[in-house]
Protein backbone atom coordinates (compact mmCIF):
# COMPACT_ATOMS: atom_id res chain seq x y z
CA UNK A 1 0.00 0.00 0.00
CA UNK A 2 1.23 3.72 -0.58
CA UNK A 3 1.15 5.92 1.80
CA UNK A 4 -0.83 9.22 1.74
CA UNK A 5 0.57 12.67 2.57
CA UNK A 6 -3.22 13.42 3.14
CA UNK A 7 -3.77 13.66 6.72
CA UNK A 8 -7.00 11.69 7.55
CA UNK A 9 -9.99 12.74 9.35
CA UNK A 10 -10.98 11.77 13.13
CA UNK A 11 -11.96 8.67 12.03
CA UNK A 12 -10.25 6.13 14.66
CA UNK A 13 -9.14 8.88 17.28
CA UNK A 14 -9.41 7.01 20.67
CA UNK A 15 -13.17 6.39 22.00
CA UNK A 16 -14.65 8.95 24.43
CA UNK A 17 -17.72 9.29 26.90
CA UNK A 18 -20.13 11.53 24.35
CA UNK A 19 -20.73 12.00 21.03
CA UNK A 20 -23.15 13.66 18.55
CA UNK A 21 -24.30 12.69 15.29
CA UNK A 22 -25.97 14.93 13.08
CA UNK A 23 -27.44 14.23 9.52
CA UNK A 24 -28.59 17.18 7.15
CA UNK A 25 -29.27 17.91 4.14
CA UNK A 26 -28.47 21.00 1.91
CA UNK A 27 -30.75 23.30 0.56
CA UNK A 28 -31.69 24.04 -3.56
CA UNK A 29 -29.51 27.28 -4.95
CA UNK A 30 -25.81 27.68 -5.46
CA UNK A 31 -25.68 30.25 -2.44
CA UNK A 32 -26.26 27.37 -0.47
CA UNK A 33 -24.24 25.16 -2.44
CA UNK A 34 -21.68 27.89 -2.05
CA UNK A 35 -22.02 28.15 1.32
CA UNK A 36 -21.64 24.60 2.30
CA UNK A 37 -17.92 24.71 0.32
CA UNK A 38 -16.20 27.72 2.39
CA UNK A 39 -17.65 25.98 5.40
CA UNK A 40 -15.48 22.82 4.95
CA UNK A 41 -11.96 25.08 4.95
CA UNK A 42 -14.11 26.06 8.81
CA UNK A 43 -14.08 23.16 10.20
CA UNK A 44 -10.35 22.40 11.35
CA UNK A 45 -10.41 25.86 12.53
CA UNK A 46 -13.55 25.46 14.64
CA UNK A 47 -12.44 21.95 16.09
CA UNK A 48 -8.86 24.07 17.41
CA UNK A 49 -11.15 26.84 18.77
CA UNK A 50 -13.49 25.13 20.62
CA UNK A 51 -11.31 22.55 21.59
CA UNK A 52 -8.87 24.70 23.46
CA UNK A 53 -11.13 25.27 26.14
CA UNK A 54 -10.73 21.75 27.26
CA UNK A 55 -7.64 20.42 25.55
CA UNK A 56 -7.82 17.28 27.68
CA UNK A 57 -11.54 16.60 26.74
CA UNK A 58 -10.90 14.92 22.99
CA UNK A 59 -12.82 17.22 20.96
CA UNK A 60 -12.48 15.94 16.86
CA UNK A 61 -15.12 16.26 14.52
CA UNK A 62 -15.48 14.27 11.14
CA UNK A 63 -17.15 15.25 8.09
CA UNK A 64 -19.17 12.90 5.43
CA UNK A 65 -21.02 13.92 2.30
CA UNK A 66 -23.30 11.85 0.58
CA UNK A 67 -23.45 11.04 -3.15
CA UNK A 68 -25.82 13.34 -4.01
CA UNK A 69 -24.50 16.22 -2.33
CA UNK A 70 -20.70 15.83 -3.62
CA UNK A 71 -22.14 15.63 -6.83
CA UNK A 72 -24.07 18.89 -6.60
CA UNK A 73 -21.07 20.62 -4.46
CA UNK A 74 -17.98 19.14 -6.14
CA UNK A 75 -19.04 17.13 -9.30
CA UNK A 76 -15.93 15.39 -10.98
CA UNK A 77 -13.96 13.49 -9.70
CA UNK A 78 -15.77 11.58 -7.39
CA UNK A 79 -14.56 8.76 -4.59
CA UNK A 80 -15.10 5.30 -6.83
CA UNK A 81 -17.11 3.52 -4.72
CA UNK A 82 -19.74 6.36 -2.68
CA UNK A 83 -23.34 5.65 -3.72
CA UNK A 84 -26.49 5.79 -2.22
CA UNK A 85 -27.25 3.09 0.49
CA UNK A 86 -29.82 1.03 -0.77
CA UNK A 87 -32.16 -1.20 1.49
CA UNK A 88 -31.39 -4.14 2.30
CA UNK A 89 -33.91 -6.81 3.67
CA UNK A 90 -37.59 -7.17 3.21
CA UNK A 91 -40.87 -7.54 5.46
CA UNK A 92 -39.88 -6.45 9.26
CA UNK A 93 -36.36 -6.42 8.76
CA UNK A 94 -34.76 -3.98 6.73
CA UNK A 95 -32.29 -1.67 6.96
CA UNK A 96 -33.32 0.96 5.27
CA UNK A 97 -32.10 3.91 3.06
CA UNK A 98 -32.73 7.80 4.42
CA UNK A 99 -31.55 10.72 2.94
CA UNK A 100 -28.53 13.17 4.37
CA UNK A 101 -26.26 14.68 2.71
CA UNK A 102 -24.07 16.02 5.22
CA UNK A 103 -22.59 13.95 8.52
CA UNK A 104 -20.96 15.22 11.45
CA UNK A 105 -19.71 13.12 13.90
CA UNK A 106 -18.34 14.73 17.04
CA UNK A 107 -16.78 13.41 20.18
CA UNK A 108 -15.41 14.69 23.35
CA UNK A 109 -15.30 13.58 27.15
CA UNK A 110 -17.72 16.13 27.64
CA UNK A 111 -20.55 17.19 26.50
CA UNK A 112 -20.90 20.37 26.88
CA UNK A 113 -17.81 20.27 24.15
CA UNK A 114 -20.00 18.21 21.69
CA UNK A 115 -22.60 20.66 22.10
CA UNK A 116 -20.66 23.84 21.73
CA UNK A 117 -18.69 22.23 18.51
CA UNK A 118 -22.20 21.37 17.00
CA UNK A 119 -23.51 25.13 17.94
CA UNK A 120 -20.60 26.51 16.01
CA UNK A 121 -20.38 24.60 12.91
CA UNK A 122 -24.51 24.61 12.38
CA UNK A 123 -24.56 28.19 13.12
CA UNK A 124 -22.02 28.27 10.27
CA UNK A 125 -24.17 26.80 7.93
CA UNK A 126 -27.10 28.68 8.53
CA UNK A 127 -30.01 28.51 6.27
CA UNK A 128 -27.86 26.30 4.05
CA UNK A 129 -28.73 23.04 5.52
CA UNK A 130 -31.70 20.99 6.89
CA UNK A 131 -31.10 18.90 9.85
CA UNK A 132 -33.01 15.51 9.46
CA UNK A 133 -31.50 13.73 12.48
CA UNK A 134 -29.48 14.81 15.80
CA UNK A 135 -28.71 11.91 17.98
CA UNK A 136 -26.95 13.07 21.26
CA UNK A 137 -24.80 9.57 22.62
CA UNK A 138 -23.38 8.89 26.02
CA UNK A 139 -20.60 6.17 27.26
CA UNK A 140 -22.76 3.65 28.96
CA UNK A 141 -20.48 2.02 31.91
CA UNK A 142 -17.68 -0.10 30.73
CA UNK A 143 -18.47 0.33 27.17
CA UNK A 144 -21.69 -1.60 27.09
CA UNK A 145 -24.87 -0.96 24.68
CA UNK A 146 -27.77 0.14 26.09
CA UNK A 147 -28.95 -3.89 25.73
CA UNK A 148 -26.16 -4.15 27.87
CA UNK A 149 -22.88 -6.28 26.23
CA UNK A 150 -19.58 -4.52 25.72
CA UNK A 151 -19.70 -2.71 22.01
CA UNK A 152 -17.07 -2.50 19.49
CA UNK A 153 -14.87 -5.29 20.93
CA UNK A 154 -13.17 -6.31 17.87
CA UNK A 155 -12.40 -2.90 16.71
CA UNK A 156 -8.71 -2.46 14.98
CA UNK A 157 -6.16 -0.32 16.50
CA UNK A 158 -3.01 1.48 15.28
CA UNK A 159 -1.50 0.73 12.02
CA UNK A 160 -4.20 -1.91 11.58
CA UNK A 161 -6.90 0.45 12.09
CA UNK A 162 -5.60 2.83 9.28
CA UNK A 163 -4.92 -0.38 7.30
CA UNK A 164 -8.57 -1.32 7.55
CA UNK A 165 -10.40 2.56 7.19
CA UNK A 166 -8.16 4.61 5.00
CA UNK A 167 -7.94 4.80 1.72
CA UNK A 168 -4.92 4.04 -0.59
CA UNK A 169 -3.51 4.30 -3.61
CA UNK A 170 -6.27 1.78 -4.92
CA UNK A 171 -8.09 6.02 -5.61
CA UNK A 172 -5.67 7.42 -5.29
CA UNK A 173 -7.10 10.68 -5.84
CA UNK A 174 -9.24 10.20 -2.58
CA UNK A 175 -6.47 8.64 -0.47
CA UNK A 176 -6.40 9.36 2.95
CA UNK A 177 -10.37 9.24 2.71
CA UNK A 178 -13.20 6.55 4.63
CA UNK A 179 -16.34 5.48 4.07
CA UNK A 180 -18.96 5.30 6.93
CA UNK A 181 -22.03 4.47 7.06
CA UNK A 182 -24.85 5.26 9.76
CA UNK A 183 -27.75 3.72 11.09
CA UNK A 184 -30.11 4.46 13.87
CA UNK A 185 -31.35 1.59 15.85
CA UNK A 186 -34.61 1.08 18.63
CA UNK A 187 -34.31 -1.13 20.81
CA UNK A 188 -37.75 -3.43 22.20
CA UNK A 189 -35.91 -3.86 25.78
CA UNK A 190 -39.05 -5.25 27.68
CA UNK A 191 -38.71 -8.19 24.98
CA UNK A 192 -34.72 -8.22 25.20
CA UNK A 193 -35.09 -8.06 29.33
CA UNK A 194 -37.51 -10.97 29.22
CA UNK A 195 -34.55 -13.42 28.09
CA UNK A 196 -32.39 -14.92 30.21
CA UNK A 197 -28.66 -13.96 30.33
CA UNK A 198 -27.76 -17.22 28.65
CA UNK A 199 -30.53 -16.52 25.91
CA UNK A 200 -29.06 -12.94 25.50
CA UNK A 201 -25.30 -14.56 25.08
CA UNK A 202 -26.45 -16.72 22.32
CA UNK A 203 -28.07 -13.57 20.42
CA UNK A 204 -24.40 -11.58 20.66
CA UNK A 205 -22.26 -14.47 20.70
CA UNK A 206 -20.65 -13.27 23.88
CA UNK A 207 -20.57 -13.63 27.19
CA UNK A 208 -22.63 -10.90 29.16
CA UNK A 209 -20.37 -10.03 32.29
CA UNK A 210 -16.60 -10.92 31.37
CA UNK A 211 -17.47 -10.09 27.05
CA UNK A 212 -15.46 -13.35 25.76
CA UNK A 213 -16.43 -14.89 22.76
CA UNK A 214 -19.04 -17.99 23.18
CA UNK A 215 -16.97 -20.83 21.50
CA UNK A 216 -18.15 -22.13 18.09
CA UNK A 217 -19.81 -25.21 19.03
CA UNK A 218 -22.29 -23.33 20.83
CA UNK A 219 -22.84 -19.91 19.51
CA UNK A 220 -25.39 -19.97 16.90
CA UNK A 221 -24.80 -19.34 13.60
CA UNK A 222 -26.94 -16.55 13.21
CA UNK A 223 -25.62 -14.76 16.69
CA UNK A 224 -24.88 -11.02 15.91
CA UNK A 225 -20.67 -11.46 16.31
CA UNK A 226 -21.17 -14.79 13.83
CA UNK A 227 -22.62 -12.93 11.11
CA UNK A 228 -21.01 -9.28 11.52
CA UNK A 229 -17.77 -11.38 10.89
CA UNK A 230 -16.53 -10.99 7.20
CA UNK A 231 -13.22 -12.78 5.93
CA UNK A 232 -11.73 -12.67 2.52
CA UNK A 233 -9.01 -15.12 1.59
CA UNK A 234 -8.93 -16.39 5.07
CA UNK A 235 -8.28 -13.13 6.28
CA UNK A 236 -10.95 -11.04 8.68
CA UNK A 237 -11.95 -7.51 6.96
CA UNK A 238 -12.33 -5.07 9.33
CA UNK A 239 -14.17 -1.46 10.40
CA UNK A 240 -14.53 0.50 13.57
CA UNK A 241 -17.46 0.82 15.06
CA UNK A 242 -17.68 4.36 17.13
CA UNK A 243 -21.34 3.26 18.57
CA UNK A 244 -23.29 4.93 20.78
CA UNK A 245 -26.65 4.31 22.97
CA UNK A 246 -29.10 6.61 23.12
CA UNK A 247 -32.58 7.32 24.73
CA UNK A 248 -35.19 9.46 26.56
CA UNK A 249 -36.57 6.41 29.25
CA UNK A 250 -39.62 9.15 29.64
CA UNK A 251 -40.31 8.24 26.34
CA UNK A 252 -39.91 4.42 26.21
CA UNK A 253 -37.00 5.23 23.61
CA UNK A 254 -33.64 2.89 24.00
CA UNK A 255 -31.68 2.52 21.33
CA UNK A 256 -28.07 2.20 19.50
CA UNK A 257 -26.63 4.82 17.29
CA UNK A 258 -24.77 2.71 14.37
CA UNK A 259 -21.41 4.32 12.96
CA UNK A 260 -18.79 1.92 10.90
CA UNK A 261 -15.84 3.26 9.19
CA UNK A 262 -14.05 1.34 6.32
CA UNK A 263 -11.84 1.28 3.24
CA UNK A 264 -14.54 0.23 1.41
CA UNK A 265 -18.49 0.64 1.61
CA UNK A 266 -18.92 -2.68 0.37
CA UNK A 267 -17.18 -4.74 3.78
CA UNK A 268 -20.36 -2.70 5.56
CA UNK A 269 -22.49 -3.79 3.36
CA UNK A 270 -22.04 -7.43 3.37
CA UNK A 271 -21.94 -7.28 7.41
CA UNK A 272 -25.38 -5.92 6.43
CA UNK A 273 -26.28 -8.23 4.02
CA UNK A 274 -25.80 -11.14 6.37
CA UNK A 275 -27.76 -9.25 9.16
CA UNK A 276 -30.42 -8.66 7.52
CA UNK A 277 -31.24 -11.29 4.94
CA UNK A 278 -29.20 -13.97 6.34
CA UNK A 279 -25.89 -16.45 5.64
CA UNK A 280 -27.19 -18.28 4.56
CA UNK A 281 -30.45 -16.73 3.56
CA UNK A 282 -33.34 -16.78 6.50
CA UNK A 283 -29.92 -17.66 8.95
CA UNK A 284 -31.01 -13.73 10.01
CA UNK A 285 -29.32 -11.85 12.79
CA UNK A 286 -31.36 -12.69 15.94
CA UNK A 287 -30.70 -9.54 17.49
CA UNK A 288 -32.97 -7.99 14.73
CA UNK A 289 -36.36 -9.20 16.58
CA UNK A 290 -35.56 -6.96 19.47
CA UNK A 291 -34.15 -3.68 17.17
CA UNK A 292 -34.74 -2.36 14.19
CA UNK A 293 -33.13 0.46 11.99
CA UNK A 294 -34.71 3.68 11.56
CA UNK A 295 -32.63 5.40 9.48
CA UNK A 296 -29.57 4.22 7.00
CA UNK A 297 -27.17 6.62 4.84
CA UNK A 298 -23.65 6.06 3.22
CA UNK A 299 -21.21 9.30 3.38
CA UNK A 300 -17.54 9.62 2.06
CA UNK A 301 -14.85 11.02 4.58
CA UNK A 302 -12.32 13.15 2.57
CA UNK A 303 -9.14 13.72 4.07
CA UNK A 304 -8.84 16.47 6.45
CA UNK A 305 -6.18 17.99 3.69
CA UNK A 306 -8.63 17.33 0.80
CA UNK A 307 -11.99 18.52 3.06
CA UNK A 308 -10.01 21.63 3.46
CA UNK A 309 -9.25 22.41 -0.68
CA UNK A 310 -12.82 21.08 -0.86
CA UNK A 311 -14.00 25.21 -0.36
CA UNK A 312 -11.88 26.14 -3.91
CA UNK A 313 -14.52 23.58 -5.57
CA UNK A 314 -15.70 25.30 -8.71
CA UNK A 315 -19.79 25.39 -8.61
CA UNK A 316 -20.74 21.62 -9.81
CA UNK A 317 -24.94 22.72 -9.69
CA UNK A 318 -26.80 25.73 -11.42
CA UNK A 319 -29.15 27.67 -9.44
CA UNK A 320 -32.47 26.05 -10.31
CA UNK A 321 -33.80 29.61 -10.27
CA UNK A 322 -31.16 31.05 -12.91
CA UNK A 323 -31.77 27.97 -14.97
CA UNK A 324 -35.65 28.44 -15.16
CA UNK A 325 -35.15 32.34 -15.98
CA UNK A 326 -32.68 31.66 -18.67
CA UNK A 327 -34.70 28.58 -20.01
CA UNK A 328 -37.65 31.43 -20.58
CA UNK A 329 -36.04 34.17 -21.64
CA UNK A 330 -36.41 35.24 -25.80
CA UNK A 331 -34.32 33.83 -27.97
């Protein structure tokens, strides 16, 4: 693999105790489109301000577009494998597609950090932007979902977690970039609480209290760590997962915010794929009859060096206003 003088995003900075996760999407005219582009040279800069209030709090941001919007903000070229995220599943279990066009992930021991980042870099964007879905996260004891096992367990670290998220010289244009793709899930926990612990174990594939690994011959095949496993050539692809729960108990809401980084889209979407419909098909993810996703979108992390150049972007989408006056003026 080459390496990349592009300096990556945030994307596996060390975990910490809050997070929030905002999807939006941007607005019809090129002054919005305009806009959005000198707000990604902002970014770094608002990350160092804010952050050196608390310097030992962790503050990093990342920033995702989706396909549409890179198309309509930066047009050609474009990272080789973003798309839209299609659906996946049928009947009551799918994970399904929403829109966004903009992610912003933020993290920080504390936060009052997260929400003074997410002030700033909204208040940036003004009218320029939509937000579809804020999701405000929290550390839950040792690491554990809000169903209560230990979460992203088999995460990479160091060289082998750039080895598995950042892009190479396979686009080389993008290197230094991720992919990432989001999900919001709700949790049924007076179903999930009604199992025993050894039930529960068998859904994860993991031991509650100590989080080992059940051993083969007797976690199920369809167990959530059997089927989130994907190897290639005898070798296990990885992502990081930067989960968080979530909830308002007042309102009966539990649930699990979804965020996986990765080289490719595609290592996310099997993971899915075998979730979801199954491996082999109707072998689903027994986790999936206590949660379900709510929302679904695929974004592209550019480097922090390319997400800064991003704002010298020539316009890649006419005013829809302009167009419709020229397309009736006289010849």
């Amino acid at each position: 693999m080459t390496i990349s003088i592009n300096q990556p995003q945030a994307v596996s900075n060390p975990v910490t105790r809050n997070a929030i996760f905002i999807v939006a999407t941007i607005a019809d005219g090129a002054e919005h489109l305009a806009t959005v582009r000198t707000w990604c040279e902002d970014v770094e800069g608002l990350v160092r301000s804010v952050g050196t209030r608390q310097p030992a709090s962790g503050l990093s941001c990342v920033c995702g577009f989706g396909s549409d919007a890179w198309d309509r903000l930066f047009g050609q070229p474009r990272p080789r494998q973003l798309h839209p995220f299609k659906a996946i599943g049928s009947g009551e279990r799918v994970a399904v597609s929403t829109p966004g066009d903009i992610l912003l992930h933020i993290r920080a021991d504390e936060m009052d950090m997260c929400f003074e980042l997410a002030t700033q870099l909204i208040a940036k964007l003004g009218n320029a932007v939509t937000v579809l879905d804020e999701v405000h996260g929290f550390r839950y004891f040792d690491q554990r979902a809000i169903i209560g096992f230990v979460d992203g367990t088999e995460n990479p670290t160091g060289g082998e977690a750039v080895d598995h998220t950042v892009i190479g010289d396979e686009d080389l244009a993008f290197a230094g970039g991720s992919y990432v793709l989001v999900q919001k899930y709700l949790h049924d926990m007076d179903a999930w609480n009604k199992l025993t612990v050894e039930q529960q174990e068998k859904v994860i594939g993991r031991t509650k209290m100590s989080n080992i690994e059940l051993n083969d011959d007797v976690k199920p095949t369809n167990s959530h760590s059997s089927l989130t496993t994907v190897e290639e050539d005898g070798r296990e692809l990885k992502i990081i997962r930067d989960n968080m729960p979530f909830g308002r108990p007042g309102m009966g809401e539990f649930g699990t915010y979804f965020i996986g980084y990765a080289r490719t889209p595609s290592i996310i979407e099997t993971m899915l794929e075998n979730m979801f419909v199954g491996r082999p098909a109707g072998n689903y993810d027994r986790l999936l009859d206590f949660s379900r996703a709510v929302t679904g979108t695929l974004f592209f992390v550019p480097s922090a060096t390319l997400l800064e150049s991003l704002a010298s972007s020539e316009q890649a989408e006419t005013d829809s206003t302009d167009t419709n006056s020229a397309e009736s003026m006289p010849a």
